[in-house]
Protein backbone atom coordinates (compact mmCIF):
# COMPACT_ATOMS: atom_id res chain seq x y z
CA UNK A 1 -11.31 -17.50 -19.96
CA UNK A 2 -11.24 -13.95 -20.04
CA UNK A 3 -8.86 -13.26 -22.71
CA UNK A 4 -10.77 -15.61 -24.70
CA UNK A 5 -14.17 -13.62 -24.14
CA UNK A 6 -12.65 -10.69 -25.10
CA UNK A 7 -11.14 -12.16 -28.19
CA UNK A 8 -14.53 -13.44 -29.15
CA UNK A 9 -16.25 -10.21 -28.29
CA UNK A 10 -13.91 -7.90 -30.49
CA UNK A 11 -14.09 -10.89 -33.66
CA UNK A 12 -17.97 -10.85 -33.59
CA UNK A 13 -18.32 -6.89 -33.43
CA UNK A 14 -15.66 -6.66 -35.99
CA UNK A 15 -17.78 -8.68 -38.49
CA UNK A 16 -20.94 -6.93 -37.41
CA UNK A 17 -19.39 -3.79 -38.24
CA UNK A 18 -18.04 -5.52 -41.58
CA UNK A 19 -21.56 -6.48 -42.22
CA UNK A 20 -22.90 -3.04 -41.68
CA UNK A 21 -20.61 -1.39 -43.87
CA UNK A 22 -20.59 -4.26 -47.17
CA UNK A 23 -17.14 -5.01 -46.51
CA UNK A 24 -18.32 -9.12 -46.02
CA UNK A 25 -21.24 -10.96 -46.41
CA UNK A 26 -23.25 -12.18 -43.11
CA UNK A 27 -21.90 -15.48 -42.01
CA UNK A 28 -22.70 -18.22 -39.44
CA UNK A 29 -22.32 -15.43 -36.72
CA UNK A 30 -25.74 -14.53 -37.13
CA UNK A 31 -27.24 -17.12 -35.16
CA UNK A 32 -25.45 -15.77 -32.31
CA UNK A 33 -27.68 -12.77 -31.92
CA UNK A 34 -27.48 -12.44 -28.35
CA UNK A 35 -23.79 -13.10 -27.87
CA UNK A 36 -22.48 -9.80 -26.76
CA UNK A 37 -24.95 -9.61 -23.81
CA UNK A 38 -23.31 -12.86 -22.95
CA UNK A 39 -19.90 -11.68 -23.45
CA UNK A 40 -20.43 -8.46 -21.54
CA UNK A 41 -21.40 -10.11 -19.07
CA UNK A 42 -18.96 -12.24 -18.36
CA UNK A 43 -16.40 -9.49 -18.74
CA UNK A 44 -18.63 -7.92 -15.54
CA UNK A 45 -18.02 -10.98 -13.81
CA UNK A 46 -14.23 -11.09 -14.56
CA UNK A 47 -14.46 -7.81 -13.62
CA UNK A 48 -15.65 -8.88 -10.08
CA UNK A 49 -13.65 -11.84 -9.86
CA UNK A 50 -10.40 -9.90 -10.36
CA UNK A 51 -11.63 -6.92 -7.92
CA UNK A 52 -12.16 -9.37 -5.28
CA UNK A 53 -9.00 -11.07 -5.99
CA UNK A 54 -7.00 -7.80 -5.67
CA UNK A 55 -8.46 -6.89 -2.54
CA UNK A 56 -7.86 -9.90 -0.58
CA UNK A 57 -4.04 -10.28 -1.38
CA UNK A 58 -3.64 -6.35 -1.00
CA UNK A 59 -5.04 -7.48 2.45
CA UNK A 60 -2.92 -10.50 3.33
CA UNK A 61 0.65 -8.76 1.84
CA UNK A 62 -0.10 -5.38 2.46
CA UNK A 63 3.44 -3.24 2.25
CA UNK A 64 4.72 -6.44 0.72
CA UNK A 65 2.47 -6.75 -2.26
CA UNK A 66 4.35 -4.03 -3.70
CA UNK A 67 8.26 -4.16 -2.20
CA UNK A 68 9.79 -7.12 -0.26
CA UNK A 69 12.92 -5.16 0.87
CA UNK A 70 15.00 -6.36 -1.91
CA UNK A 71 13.07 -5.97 -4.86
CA UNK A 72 9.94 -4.16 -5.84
CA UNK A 73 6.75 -6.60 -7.28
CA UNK A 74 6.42 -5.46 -10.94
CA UNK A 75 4.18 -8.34 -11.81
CA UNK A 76 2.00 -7.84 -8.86
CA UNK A 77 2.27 -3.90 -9.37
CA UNK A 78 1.60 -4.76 -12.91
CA UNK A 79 -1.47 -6.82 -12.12
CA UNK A 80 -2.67 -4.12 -10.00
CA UNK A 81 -2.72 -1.41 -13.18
CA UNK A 82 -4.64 -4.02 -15.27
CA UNK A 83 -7.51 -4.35 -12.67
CA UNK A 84 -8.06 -1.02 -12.50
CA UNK A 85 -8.41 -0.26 -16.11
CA UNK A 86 -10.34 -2.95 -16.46
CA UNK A 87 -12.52 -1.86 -13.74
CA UNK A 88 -12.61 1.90 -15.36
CA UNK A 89 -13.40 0.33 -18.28
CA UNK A 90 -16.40 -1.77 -17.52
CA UNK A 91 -17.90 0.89 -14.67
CA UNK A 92 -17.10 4.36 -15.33
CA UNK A 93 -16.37 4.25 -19.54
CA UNK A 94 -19.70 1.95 -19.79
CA UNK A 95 -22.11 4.29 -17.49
CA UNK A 96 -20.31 7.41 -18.97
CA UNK A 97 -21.45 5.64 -22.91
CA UNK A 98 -24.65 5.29 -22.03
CA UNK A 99 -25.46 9.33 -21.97
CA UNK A 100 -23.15 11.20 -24.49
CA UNK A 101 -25.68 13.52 -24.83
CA UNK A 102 -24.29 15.17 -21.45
CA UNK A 103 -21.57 17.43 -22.68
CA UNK A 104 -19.80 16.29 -19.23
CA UNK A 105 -20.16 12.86 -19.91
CA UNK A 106 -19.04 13.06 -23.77
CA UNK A 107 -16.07 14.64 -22.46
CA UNK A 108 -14.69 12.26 -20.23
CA UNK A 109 -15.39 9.61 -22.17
CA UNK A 110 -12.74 11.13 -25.21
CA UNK A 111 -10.67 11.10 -22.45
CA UNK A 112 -10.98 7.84 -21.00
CA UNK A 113 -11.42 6.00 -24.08
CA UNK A 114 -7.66 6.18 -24.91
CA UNK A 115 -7.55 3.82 -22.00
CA UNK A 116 -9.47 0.68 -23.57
CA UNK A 117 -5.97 0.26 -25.24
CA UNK A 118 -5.02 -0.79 -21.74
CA UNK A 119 -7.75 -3.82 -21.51
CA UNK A 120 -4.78 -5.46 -23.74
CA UNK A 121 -2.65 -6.06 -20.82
CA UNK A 122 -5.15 -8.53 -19.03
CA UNK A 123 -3.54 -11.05 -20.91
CA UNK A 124 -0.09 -10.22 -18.92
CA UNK A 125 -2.35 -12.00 -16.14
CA UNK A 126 -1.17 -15.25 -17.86
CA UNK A 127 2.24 -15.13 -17.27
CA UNK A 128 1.89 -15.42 -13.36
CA UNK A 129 0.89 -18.83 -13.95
CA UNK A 130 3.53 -20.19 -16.60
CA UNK A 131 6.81 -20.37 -15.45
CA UNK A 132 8.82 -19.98 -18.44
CA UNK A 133 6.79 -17.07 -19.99
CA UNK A 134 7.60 -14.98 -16.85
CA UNK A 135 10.85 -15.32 -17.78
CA UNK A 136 10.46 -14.34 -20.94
CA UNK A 137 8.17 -11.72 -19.62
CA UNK A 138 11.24 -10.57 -16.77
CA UNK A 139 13.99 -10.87 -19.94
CA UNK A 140 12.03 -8.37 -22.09
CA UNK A 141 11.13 -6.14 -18.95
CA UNK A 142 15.58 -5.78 -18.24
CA UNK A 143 16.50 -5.61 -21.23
CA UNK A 144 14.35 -1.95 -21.90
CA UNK A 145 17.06 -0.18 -20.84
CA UNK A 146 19.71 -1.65 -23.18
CA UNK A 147 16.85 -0.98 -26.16
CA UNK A 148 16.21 2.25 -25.21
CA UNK A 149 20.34 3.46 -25.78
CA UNK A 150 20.72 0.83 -28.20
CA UNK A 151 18.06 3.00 -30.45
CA UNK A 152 18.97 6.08 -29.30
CA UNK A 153 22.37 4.93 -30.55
CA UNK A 154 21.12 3.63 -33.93
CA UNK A 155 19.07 6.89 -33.68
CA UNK A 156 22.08 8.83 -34.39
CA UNK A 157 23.18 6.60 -36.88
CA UNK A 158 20.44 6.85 -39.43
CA UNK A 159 19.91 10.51 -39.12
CA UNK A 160 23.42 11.01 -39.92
CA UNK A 161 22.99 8.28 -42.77
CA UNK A 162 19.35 10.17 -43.68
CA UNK A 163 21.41 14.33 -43.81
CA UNK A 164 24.25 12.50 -45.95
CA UNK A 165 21.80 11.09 -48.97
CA UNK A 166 19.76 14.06 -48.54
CA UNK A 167 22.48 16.23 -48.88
CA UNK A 168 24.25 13.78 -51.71
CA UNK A 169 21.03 13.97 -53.55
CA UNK A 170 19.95 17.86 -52.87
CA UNK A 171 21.31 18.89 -56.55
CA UNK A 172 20.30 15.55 -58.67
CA UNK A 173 17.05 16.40 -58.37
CA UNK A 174 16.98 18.79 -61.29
CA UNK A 175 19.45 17.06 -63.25
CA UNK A 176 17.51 16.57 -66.22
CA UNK A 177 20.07 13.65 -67.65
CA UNK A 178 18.12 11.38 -64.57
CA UNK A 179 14.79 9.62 -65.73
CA UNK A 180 11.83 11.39 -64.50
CA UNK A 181 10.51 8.45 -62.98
CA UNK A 182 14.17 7.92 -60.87
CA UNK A 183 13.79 11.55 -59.93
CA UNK A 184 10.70 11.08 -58.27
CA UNK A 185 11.54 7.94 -57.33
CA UNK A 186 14.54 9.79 -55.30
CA UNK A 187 11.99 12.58 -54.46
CA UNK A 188 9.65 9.74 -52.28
CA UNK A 189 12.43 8.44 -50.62
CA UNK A 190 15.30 11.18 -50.07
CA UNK A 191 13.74 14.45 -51.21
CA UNK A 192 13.02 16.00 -47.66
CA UNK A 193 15.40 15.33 -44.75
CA UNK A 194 12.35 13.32 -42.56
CA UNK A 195 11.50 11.39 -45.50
CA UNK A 196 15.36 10.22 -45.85
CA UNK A 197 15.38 9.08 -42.61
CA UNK A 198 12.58 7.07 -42.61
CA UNK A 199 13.94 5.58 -45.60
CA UNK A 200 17.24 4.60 -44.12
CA UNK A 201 15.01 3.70 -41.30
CA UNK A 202 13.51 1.28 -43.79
CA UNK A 203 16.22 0.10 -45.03
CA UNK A 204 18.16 -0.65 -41.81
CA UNK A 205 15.46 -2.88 -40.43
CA UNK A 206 14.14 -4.19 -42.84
CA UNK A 207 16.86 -6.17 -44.78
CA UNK A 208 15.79 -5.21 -48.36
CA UNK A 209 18.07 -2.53 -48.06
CA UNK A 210 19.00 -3.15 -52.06
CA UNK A 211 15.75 -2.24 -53.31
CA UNK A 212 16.95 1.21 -52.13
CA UNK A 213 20.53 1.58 -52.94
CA UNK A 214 20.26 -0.45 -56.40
CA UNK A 215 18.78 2.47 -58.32
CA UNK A 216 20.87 5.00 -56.70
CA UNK A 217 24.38 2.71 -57.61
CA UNK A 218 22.81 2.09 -61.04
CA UNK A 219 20.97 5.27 -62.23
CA UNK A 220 22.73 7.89 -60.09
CA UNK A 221 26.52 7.60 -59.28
CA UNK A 222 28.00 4.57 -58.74
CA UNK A 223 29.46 6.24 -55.84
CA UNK A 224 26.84 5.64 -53.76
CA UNK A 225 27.96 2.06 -53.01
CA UNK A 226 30.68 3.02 -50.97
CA UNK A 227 28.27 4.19 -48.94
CA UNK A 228 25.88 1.73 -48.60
CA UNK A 229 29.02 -0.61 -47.94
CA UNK A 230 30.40 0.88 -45.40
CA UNK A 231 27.04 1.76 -43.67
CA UNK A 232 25.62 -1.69 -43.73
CA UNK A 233 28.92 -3.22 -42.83
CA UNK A 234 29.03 -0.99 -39.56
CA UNK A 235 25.83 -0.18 -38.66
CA UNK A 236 23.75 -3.50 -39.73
CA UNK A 237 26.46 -6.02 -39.44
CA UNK A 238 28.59 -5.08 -36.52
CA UNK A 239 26.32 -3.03 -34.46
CA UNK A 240 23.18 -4.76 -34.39
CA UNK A 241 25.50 -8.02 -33.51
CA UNK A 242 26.91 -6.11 -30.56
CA UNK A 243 23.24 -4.89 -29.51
CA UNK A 244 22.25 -8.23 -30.06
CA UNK A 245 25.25 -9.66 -27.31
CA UNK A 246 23.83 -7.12 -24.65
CA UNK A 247 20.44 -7.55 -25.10
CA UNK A 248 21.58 -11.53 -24.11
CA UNK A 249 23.85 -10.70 -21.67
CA UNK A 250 20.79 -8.32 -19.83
CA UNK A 251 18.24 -11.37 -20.40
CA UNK A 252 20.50 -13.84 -18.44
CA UNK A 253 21.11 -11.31 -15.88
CA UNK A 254 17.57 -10.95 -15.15
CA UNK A 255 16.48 -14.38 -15.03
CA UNK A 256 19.21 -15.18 -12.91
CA UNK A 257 18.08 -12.44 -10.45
CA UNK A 258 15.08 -13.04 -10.36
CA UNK A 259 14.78 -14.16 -6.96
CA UNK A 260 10.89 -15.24 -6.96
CA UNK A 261 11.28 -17.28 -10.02
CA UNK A 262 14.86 -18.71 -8.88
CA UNK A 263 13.19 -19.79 -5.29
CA UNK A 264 10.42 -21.33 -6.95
CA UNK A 265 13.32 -23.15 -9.01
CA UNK A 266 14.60 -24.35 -6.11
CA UNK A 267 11.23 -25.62 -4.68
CA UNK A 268 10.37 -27.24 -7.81
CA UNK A 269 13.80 -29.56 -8.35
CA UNK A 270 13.15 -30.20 -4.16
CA UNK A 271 10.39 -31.50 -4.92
CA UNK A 272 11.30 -33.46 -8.01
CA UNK A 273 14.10 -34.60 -6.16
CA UNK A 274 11.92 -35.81 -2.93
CA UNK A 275 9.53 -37.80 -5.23
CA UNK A 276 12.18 -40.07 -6.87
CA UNK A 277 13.82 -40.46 -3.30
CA UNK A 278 10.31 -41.79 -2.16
CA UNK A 279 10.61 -44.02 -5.08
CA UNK A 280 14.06 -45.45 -4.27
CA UNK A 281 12.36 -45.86 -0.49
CA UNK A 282 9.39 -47.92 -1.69
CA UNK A 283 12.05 -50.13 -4.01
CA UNK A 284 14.26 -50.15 -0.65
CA UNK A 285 11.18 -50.93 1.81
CA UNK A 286 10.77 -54.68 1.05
CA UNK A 287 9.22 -55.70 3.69
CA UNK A 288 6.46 -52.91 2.82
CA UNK A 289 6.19 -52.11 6.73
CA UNK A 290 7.41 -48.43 6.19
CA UNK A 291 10.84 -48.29 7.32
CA UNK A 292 13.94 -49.87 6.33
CA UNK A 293 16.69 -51.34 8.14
CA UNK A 294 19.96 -51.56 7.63
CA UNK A 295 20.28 -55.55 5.94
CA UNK A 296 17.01 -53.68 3.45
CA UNK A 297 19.42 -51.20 3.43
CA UNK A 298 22.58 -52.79 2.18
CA UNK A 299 20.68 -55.11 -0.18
CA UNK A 300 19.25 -52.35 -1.75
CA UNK A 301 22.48 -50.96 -2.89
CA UNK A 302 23.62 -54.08 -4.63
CA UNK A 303 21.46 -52.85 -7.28
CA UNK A 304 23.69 -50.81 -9.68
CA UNK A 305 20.46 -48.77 -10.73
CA UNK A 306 19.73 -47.47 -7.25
CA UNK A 307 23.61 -47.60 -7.09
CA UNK A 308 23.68 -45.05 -9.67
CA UNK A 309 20.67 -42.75 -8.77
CA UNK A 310 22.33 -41.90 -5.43
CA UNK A 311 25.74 -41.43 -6.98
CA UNK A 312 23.89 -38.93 -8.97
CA UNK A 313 22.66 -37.09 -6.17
CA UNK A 314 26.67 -37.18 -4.44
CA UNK A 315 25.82 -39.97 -2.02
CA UNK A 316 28.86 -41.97 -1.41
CA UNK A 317 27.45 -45.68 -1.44
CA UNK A 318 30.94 -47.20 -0.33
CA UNK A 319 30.23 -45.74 3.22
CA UNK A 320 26.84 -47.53 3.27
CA UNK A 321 27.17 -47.80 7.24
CA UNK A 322 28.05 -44.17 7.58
CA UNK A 323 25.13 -43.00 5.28
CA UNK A 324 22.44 -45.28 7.70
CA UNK A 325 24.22 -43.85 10.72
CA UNK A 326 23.80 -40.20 9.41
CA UNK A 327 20.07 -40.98 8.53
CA UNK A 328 19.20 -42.69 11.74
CA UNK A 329 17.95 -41.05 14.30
CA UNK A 330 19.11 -44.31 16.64
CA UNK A 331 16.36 -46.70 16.65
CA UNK A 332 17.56 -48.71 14.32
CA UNK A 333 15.64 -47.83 11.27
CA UNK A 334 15.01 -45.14 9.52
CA UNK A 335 11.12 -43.90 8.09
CA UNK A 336 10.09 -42.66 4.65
CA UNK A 337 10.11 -38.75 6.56
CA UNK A 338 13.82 -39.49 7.85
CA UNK A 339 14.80 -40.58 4.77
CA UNK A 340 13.85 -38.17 2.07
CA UNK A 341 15.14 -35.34 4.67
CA UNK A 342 18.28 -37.02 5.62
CA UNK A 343 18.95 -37.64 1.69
CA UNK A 344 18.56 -33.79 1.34
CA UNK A 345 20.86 -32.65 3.27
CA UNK A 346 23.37 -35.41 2.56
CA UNK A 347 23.20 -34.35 -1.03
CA UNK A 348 26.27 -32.59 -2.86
CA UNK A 349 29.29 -31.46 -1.15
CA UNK A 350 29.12 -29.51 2.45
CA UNK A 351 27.94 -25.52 1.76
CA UNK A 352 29.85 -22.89 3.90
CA UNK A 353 26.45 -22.96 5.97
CA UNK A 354 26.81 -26.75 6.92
CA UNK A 355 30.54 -25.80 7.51
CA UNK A 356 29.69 -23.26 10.51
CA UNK A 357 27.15 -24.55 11.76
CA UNK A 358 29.90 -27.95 12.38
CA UNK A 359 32.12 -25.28 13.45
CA UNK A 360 30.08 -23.88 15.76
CA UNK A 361 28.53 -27.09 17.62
CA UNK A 362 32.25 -27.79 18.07
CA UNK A 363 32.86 -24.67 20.33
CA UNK A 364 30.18 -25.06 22.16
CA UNK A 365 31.10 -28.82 22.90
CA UNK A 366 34.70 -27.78 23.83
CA UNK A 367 33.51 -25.27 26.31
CA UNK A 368 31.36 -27.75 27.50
CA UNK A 369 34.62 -29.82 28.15
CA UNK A 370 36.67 -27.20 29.92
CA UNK A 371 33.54 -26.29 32.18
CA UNK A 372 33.39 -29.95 32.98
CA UNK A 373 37.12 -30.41 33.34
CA UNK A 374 37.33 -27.47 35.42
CA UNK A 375 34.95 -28.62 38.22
CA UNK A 376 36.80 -31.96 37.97
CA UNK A 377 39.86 -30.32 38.92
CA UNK A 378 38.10 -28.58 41.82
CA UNK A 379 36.32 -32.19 43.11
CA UNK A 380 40.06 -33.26 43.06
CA UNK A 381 41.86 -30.91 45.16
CA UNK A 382 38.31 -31.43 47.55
CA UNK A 383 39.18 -35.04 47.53
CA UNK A 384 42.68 -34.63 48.32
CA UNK A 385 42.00 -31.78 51.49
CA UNK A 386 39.68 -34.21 52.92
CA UNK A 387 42.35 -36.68 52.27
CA UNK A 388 45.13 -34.92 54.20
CA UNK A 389 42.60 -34.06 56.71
CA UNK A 390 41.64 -37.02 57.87
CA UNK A 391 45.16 -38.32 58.24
């Protein structure tokens, strides 16, 4: 709601100021006189709302808000810069507007206003709540260092590009046997050395790039394709694909280590998972008295859907009587709770955790063996003193 108020806000001043000045003629927005009180006001109470909302989870997190000892919290950190310039915006920029006449106050605001271009991040707010745009969001964030050397890199391409047609074109200027509309077409593009770099610039992002090597090749010196060639061959075609293969490789990297977005991954396909295990429980249940038993059980897995769904989740159905065992806790039957958490764990192959902790349970029943078979030993050599003893 508040990126749509300000949307609205900035299209209705827009036309008022289009009005004002005769650039359009006054529309249906006119019977919305009062509609940037409104607007303002909301953006007050958005203001509020997002104050308040800052506060309290600064107040619950605390030191973890911003770092959670592996990572720091850019979107939280993030979320923090955007409610203060929005708050700067609507408080101090607002109250410092409403008296420019104070040479104090006209000054801070030409130094604050800069900051309104800030007010565009509250729509970064919106990717907190859509899981695949933060990942798109994350992707973009990683990959800034790869686009800063990958343009410093291209940098250094087009300026060297930019000094070679300068340089090629430094004497043709004059050469009276050019047009005089090609030599100030050259003049435009290549005549200085920063207007020859923008021009390769241009030309190197763009894609028209024959619009400005065709009258060079054609009215110049044909010589000049070689260059183009070998410069769009290398820099355009082989470069940009390699930049291209990085910037991928960095945007997998970071969605993969992601670990906020990879937990909540995790918690979503649990849950997925646990819903359509409740389902094959209510299809297993058909008694309807909440558990199952084993013959419920058994039945149930003569259906080759169900059959199916558990192979899918690694289940192995041919040990039916090892599966109800495992989900049992020994009464006989197991509930909709024992079920959906047994199925969980029984699902895929054993992890290295499952592995230890088997491992471990196993020491601790063998020392529990040797403890008992030692004080066995010592209740028989008792027995057999009081044996010999009494003879």
């Amino acid at each position: 709601l508040s990126i749509i108020t300000m949307f609205v806000r900035y299209e209705y001043t827009g036309y008022l100021i289009g009005v004002d000045l005769g650039y359009q003629e006054p529309g249906g927005w006119h019977r919305f006189g009062d509609l940037v009180y409104y607007l303002d006001v909301s953006q007050y109470v958005f203001s509020l709302i997002f104050a308040v909302e800052l506060v309290i989870r600064l107040s619950v997190h605390r030191s973890l808000f911003f770092f959670t000892g592996t990572q720091f919290q850019i979107f939280n950190i993030l979320d923090m810069i955007v409610v203060c310039v929005i708050l700067v915006d609507q408080y101090i920029l607002k109250a410092a507007e409403a008296d420019l006449t104070n040479p104090i106050n006209s000054a801070v605001v030409r130094a604050c206003r800069s900051m309104r271009v800030l007010r565009t991040l509250r729509v970064l707010r919106a990717t907190k709540i859509f899981r695949n745009l933060r990942a798109l969001v994350v992707a973009v964030a990683a990959s800034l260092n790869a686009l800063f050397w990958s343009m410093f890199l291209l940098g250094i391409l087009m300026l060297m590009g930019a000094l070679f047609l300068c340089q090629a074109l430094s004497d043709r200027f004059k050469d009276e046997e050019i047009s005089d509309i090609t030599r100030e077409w050259m003049y435009v593009r290549y005549g200085t050395a920063s207007r020859a770099y923008y021009t390769v610039f241009e030309f190197t992002f763009s894609g028209g790039w024959p619009n400005y090597a065709r009258t060079l090749v054609e009215e110049v010196d044909s010589s000049f394709a070689y260059f183009f060639c070998v410069y769009i061959s290398i820099v355009v075609f082989a470069i940009f694909r390699i930049i291209t293969a990085i910037f991928l490789k960095d945007t997998l990297a970071a969605a993969a280590n992601d670990a906020e977005m990879a937990i909540a991954e995790k918690l979503r396909e649990k849950q997925i998972l646990a819903k359509k295990l409740g389902h094959f429980f209510r299809a297993a249940d058909t008694t309807g008295d909440g558990v199952i038993t084993f013959s419920e059980f058994q039945a149930s897995l003569e259906d080759p859907r169900i059959k199916m769904f558990l192979h899918h989740l690694e289940i192995a159905t041919h040990e039916y009587e090892e599966v109800f065992a495992m989900l049992d806790d020994g009464d006989g039957f197991v509930s909709a709770e024992e079920f959906i958490q047994g199925a969980l764990r029984l699902k895929g192959q054993a992890r290295s955790q499952d592995i230890l902790a088997i491992a471990h349970n196993v020491k601790r029943l063998q020392s529990c063996l040797e403890g008992v078979h030692m004080e066995l030993r010592v209740l028989r050599r008792e027995l057999e003193e009081s044996q010999t003893s009494a003879i």
